[in-house]
N, C-alpha and C. Protein backbone atom coordinates (compact mmCIF):
# COMPACT_ATOMS: atom_id res chain seq x y z
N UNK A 1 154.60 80.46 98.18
CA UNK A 1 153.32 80.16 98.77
C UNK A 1 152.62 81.48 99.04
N UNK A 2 151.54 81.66 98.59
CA UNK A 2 150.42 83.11 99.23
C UNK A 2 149.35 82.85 99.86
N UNK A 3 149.63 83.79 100.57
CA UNK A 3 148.89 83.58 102.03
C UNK A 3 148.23 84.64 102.11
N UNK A 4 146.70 84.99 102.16
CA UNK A 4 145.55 85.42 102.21
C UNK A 4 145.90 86.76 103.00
N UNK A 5 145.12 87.65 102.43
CA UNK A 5 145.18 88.69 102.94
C UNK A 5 144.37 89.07 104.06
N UNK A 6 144.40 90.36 104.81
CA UNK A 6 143.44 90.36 105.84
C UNK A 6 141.71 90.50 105.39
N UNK A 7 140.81 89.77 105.70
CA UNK A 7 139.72 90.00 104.94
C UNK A 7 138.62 91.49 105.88
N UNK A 8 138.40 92.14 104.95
CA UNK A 8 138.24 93.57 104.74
C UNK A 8 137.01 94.07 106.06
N UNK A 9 136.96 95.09 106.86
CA UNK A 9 136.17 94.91 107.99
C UNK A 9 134.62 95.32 107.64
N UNK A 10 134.28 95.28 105.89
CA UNK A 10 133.16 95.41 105.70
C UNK A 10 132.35 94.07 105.21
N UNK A 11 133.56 93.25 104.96
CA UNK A 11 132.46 91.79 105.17
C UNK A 11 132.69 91.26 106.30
N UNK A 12 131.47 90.41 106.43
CA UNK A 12 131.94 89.18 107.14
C UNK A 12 131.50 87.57 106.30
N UNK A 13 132.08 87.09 107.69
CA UNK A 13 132.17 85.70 106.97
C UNK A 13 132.27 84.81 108.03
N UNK A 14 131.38 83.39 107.68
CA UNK A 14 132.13 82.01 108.39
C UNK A 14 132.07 81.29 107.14
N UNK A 15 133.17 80.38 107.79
CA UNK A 15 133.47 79.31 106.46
C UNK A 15 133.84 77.72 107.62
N UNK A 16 133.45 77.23 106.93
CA UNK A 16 133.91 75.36 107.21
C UNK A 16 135.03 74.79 106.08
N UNK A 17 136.50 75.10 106.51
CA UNK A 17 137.26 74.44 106.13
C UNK A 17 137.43 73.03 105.72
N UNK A 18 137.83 72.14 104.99
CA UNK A 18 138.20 71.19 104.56
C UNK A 18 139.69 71.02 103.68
N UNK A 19 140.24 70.14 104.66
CA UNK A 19 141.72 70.33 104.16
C UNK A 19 141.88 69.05 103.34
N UNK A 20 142.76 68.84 102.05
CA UNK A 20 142.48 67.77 101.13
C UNK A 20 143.57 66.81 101.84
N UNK A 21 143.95 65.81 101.17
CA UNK A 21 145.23 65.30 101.54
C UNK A 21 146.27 65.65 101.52
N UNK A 22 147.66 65.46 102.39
CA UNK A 22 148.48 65.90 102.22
C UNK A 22 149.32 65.13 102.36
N UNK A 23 151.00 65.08 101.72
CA UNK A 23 152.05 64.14 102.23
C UNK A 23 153.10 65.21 102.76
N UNK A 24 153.92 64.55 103.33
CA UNK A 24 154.86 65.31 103.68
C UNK A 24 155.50 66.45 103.07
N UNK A 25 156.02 67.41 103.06
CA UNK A 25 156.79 68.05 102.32
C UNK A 25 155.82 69.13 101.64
N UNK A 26 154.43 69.11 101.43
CA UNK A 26 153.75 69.44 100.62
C UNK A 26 152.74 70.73 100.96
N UNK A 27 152.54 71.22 100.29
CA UNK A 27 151.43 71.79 100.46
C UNK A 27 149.99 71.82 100.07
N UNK A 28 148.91 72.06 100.46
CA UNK A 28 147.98 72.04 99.34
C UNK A 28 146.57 73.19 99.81
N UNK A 29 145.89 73.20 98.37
CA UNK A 29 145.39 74.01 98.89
C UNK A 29 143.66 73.50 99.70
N UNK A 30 143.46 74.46 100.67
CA UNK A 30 142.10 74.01 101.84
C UNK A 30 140.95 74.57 100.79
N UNK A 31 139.80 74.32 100.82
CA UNK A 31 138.60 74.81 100.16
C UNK A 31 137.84 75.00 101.24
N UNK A 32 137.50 76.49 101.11
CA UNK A 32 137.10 77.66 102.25
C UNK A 32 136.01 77.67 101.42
N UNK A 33 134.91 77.36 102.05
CA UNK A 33 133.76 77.87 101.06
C UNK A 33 132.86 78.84 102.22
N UNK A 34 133.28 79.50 101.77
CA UNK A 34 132.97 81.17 102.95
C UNK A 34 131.69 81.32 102.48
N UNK A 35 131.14 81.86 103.57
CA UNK A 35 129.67 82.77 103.04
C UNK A 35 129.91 83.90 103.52
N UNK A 36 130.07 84.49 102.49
CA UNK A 36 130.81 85.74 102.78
C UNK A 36 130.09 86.77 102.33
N UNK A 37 129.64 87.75 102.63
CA UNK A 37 128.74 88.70 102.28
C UNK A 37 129.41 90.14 102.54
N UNK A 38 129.22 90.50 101.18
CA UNK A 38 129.61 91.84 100.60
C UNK A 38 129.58 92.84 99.89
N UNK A 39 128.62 94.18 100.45
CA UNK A 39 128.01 94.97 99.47
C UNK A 39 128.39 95.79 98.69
N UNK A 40 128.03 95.13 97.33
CA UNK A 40 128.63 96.16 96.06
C UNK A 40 127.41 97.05 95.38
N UNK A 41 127.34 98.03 95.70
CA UNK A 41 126.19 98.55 95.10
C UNK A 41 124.79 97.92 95.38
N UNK A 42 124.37 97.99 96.57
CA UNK A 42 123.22 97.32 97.23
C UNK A 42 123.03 96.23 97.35
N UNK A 43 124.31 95.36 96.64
CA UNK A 43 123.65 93.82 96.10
C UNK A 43 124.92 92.70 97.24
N UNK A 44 124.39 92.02 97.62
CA UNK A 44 124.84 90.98 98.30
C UNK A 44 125.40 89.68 97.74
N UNK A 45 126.56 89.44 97.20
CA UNK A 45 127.48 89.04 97.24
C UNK A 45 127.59 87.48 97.48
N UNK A 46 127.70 86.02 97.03
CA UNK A 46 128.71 85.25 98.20
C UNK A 46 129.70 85.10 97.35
N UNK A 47 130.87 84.52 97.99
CA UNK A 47 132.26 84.03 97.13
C UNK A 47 132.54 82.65 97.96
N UNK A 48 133.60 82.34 97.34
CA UNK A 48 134.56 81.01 97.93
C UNK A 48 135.50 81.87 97.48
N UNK A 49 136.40 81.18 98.83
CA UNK A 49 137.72 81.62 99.13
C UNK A 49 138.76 80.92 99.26
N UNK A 50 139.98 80.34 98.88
CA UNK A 50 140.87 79.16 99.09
C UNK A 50 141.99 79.80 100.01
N UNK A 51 142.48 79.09 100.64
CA UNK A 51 143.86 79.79 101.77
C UNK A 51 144.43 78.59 101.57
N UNK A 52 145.99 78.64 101.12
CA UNK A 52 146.92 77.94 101.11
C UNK A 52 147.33 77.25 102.24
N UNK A 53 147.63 76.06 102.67
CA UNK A 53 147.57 75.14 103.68
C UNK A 53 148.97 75.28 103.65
N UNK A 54 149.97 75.46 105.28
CA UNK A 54 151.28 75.31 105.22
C UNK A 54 151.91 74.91 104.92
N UNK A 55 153.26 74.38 104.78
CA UNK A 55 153.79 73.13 104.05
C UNK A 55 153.55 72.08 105.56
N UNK A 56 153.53 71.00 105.16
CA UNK A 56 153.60 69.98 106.44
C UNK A 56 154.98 69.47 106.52
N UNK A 57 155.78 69.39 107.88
CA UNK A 57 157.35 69.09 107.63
C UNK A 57 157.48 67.48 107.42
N UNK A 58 158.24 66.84 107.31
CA UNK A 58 158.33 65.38 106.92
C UNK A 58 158.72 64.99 108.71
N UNK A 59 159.09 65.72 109.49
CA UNK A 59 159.64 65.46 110.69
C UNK A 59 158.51 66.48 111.92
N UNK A 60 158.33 66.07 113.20
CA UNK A 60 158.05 66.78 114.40
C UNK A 60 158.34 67.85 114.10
N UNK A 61 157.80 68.55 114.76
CA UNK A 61 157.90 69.89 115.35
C UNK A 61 159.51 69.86 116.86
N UNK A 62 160.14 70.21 116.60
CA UNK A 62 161.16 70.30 117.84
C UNK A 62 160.60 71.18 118.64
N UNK A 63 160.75 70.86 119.95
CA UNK A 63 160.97 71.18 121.10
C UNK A 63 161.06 72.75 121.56
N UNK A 64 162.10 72.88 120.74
CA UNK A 64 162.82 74.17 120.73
C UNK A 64 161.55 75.47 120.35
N UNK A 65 161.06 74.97 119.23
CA UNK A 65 160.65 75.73 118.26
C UNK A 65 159.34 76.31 119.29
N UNK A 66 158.38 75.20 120.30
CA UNK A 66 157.54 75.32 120.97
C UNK A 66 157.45 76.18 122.36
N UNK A 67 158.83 76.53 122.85
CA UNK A 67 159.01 77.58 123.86
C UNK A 67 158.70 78.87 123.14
N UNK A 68 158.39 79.63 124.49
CA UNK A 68 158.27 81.04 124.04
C UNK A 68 156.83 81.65 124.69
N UNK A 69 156.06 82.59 123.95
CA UNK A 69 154.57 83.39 124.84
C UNK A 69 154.08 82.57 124.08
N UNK A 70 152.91 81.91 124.36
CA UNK A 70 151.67 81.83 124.35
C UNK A 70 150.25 82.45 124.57
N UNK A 71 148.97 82.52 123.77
CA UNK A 71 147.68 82.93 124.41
C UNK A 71 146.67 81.28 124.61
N UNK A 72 146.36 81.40 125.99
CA UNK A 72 145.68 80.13 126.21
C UNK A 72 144.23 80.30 126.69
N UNK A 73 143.28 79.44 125.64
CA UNK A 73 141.62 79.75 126.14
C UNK A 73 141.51 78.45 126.62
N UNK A 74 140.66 78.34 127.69
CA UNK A 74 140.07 77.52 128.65
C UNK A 74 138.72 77.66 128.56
N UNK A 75 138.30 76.56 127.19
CA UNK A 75 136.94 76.57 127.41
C UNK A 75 136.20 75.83 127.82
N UNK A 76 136.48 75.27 129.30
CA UNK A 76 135.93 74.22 130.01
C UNK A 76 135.04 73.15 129.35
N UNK A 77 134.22 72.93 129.99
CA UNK A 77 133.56 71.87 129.37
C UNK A 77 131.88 72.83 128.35
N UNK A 78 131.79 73.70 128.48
CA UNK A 78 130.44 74.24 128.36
C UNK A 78 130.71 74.47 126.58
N UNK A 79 129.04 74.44 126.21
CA UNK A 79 128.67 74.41 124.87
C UNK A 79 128.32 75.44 124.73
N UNK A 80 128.87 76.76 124.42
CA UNK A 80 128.21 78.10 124.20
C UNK A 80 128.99 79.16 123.36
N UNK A 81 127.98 79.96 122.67
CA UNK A 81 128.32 81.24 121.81
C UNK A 81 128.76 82.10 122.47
N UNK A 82 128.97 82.10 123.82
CA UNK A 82 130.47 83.03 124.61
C UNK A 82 131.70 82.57 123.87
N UNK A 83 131.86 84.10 124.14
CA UNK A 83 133.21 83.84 123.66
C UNK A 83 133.82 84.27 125.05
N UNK A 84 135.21 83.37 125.07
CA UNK A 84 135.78 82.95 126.00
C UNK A 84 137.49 83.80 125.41
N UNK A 85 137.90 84.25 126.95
CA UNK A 85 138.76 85.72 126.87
C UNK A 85 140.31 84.52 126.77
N UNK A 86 141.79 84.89 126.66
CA UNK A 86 142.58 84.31 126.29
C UNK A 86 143.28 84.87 127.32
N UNK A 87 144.42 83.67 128.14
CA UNK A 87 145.55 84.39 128.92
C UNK A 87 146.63 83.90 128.36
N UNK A 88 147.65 84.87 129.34
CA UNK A 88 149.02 84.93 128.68
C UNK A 88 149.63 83.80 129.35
N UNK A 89 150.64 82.98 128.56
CA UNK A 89 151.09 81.68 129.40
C UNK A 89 152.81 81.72 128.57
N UNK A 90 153.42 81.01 129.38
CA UNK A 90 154.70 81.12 128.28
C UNK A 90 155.47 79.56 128.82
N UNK A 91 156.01 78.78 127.50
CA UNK A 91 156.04 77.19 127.71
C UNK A 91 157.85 77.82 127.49
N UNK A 92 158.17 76.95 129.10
CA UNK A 92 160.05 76.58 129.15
C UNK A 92 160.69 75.79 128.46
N UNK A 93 161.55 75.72 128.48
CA UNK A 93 162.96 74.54 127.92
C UNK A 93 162.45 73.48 128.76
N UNK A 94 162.45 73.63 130.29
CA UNK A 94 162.24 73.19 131.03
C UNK A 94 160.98 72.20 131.29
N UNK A 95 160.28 72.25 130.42
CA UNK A 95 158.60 71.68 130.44
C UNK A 95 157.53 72.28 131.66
N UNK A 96 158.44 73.45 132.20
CA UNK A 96 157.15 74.48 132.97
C UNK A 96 156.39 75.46 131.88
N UNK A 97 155.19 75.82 132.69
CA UNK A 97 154.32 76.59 132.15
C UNK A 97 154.32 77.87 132.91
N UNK A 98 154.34 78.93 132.60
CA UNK A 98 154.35 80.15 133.92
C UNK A 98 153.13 81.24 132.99
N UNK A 99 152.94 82.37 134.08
CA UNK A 99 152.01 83.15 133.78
C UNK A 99 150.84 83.27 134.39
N UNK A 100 149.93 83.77 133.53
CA UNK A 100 148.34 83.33 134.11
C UNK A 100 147.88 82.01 134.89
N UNK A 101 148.93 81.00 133.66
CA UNK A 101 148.64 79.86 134.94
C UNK A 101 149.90 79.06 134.70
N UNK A 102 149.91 78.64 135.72
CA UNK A 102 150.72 77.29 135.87
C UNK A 102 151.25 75.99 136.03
N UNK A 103 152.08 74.69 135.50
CA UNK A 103 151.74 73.60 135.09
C UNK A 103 153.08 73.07 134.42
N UNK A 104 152.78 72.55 133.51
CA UNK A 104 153.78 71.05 132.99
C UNK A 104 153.44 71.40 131.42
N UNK A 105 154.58 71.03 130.61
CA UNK A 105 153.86 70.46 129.24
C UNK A 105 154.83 69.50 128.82
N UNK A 106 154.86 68.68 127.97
CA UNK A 106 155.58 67.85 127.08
C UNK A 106 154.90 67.69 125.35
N UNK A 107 156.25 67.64 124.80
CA UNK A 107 155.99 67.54 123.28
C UNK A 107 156.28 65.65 123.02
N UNK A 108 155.55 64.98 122.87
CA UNK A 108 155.75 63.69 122.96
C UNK A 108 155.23 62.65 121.68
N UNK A 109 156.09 62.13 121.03
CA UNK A 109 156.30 61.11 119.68
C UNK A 109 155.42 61.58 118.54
N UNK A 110 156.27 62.92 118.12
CA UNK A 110 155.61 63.45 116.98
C UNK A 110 155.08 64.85 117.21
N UNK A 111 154.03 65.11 116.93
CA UNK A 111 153.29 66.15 117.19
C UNK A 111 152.30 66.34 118.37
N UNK A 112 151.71 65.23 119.33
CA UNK A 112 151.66 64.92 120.34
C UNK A 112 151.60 65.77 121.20
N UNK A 113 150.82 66.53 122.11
CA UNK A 113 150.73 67.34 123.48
C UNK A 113 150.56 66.93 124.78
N UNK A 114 150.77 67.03 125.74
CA UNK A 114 150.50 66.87 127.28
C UNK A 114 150.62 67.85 128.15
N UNK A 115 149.59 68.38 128.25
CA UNK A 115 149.84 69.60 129.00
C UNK A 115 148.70 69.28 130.93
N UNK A 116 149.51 69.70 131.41
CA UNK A 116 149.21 69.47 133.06
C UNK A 116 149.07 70.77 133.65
N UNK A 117 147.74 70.84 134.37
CA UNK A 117 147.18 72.31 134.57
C UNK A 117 145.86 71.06 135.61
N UNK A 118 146.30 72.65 136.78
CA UNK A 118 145.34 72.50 137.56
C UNK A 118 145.10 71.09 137.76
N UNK A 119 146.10 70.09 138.24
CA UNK A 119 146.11 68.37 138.55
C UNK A 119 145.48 67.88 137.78
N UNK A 120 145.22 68.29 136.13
CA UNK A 120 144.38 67.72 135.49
C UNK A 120 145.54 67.03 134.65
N UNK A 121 145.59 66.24 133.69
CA UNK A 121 146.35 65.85 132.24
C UNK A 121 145.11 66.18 131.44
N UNK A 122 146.00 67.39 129.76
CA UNK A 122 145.13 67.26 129.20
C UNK A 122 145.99 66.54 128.03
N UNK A 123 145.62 65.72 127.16
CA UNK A 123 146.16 65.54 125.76
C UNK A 123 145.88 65.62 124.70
N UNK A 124 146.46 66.13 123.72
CA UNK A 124 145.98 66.42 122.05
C UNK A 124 147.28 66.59 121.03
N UNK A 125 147.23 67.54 120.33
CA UNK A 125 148.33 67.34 119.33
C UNK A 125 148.72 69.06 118.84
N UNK A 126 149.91 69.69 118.57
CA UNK A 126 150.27 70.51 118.24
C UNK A 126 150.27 70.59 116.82
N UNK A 127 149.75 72.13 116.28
CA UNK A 127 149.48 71.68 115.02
C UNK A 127 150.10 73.30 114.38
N UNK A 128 149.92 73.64 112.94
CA UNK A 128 149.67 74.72 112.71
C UNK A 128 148.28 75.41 112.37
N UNK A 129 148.16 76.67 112.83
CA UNK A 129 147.04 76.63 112.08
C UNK A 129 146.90 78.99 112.14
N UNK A 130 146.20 79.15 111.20
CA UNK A 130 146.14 80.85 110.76
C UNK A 130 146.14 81.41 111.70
N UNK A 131 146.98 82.21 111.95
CA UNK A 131 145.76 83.64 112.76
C UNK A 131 145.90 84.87 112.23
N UNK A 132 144.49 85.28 112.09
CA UNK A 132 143.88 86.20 111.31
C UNK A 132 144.53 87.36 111.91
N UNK A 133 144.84 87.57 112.99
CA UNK A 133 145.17 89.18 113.45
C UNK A 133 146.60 89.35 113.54
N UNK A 134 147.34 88.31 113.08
CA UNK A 134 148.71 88.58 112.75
C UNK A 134 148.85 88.30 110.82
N UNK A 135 147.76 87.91 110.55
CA UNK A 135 148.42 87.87 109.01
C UNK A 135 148.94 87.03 108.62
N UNK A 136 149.07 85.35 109.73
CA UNK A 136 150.77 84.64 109.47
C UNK A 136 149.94 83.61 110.15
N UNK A 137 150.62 82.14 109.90
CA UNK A 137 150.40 81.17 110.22
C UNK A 137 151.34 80.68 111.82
N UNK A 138 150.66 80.01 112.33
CA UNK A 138 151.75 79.88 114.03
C UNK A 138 151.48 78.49 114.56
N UNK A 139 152.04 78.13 115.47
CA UNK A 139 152.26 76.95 115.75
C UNK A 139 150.34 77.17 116.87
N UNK A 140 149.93 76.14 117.03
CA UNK A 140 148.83 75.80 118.09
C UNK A 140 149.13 74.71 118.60
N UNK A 141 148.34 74.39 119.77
CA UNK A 141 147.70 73.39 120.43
C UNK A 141 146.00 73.30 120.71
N UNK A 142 146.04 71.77 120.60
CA UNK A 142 144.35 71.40 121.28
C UNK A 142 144.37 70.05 121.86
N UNK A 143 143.72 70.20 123.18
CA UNK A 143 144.35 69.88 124.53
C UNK A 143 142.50 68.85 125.15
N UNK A 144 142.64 67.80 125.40
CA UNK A 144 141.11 67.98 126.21
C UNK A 144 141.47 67.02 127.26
N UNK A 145 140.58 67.08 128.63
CA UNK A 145 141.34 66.83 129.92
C UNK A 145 139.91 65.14 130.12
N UNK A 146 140.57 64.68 130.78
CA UNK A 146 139.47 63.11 130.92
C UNK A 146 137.94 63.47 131.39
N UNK A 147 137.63 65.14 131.93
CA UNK A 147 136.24 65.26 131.94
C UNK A 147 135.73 65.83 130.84
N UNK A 148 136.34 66.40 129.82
CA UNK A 148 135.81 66.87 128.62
C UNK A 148 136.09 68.01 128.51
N UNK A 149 136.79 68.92 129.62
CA UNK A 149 137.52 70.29 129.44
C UNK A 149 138.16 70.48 128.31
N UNK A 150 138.30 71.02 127.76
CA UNK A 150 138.72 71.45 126.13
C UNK A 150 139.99 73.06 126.14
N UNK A 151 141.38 72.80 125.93
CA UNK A 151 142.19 74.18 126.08
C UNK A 151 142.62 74.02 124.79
N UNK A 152 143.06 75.52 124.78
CA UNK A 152 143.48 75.36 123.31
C UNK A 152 144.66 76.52 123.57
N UNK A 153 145.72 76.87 122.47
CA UNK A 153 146.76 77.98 122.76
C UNK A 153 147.07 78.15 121.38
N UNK A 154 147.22 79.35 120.76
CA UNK A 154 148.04 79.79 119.91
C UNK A 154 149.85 80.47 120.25
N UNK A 155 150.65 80.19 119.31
CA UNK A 155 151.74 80.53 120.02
C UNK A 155 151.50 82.38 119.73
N UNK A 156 152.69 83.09 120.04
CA UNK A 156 152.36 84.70 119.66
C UNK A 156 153.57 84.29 118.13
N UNK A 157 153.36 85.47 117.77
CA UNK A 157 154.33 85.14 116.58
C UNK A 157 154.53 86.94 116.61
């Protein structure tokens, strides 16, 4: 499987992913259609870009695999082009949360999240997904609480 390199700090880019179908076991590839802009000799550039989609396991994610550091953004309920800073959190054997903040989680029938912060329940689903500043794909979460609070965590890898 190849997995995308770091993209270069003289372009930039946003792209809207679309991931095709997938079955178990499989991989496939996402169609990144980046607008990506990049000057070659005065002239501006776009491309498409494809990034290989992980394999998906036929089984959950264990338990096990989900302890360890975490970075967790709390981007409350608000609609905005802030960008919102990340704390350090680290998920137990135990289903505690310690760190920056503190709380509960459970991994529950499948891929499934529950994470408990600040007397809230939030729920969503653990997934994989890139991160660009390690180079490597990592486990996530996305979390939203019954007023519309929205958390999210990448694991560290």
């Amino acid at each position: 499987m190849s997995r995308p390199g770091p993209v270069p700090t003289s372009r930039t880019s946003s792209c809207s992913c679309t991931a095709g179908s997938r079955t178990p076991g499989s991989s496939t590839r996402s169609a990144c259609t980046a607008s990506t802009s990049a000057t070659t000799a005065g002239r501006s550039s776009p491309r498409t870009a494809t990034r290989e989609s992980p394999p998906i396991s036929a089984g959950a994610p264990h338990r096990s695999q989900l302890e360890g550091d975490w970075q967790l953004v709390d981007h409350g309920r608000a609609i905005s082009p802030e960008i919102v800073g990340s704390q350090r959190i680290r998920l137990h054997r135990n289903g505690t949360i310690t760190g920056a903040r503190t709380g509960r989680w459970r991994l529950e029938a499948g891929h499934r999240a529950t994470v408990l912060l600040d007397g809230q329940t939030f729920r969503g689903v653990f997934a994989r997904g890139w991160r660009e500043s390690a180079g490597a794909w990592t486990t996530t979460f996305t979390v939203l609480g019954p007023d519309g609070r929205s958390l999210w965590g990448t694991q560290e890898v």
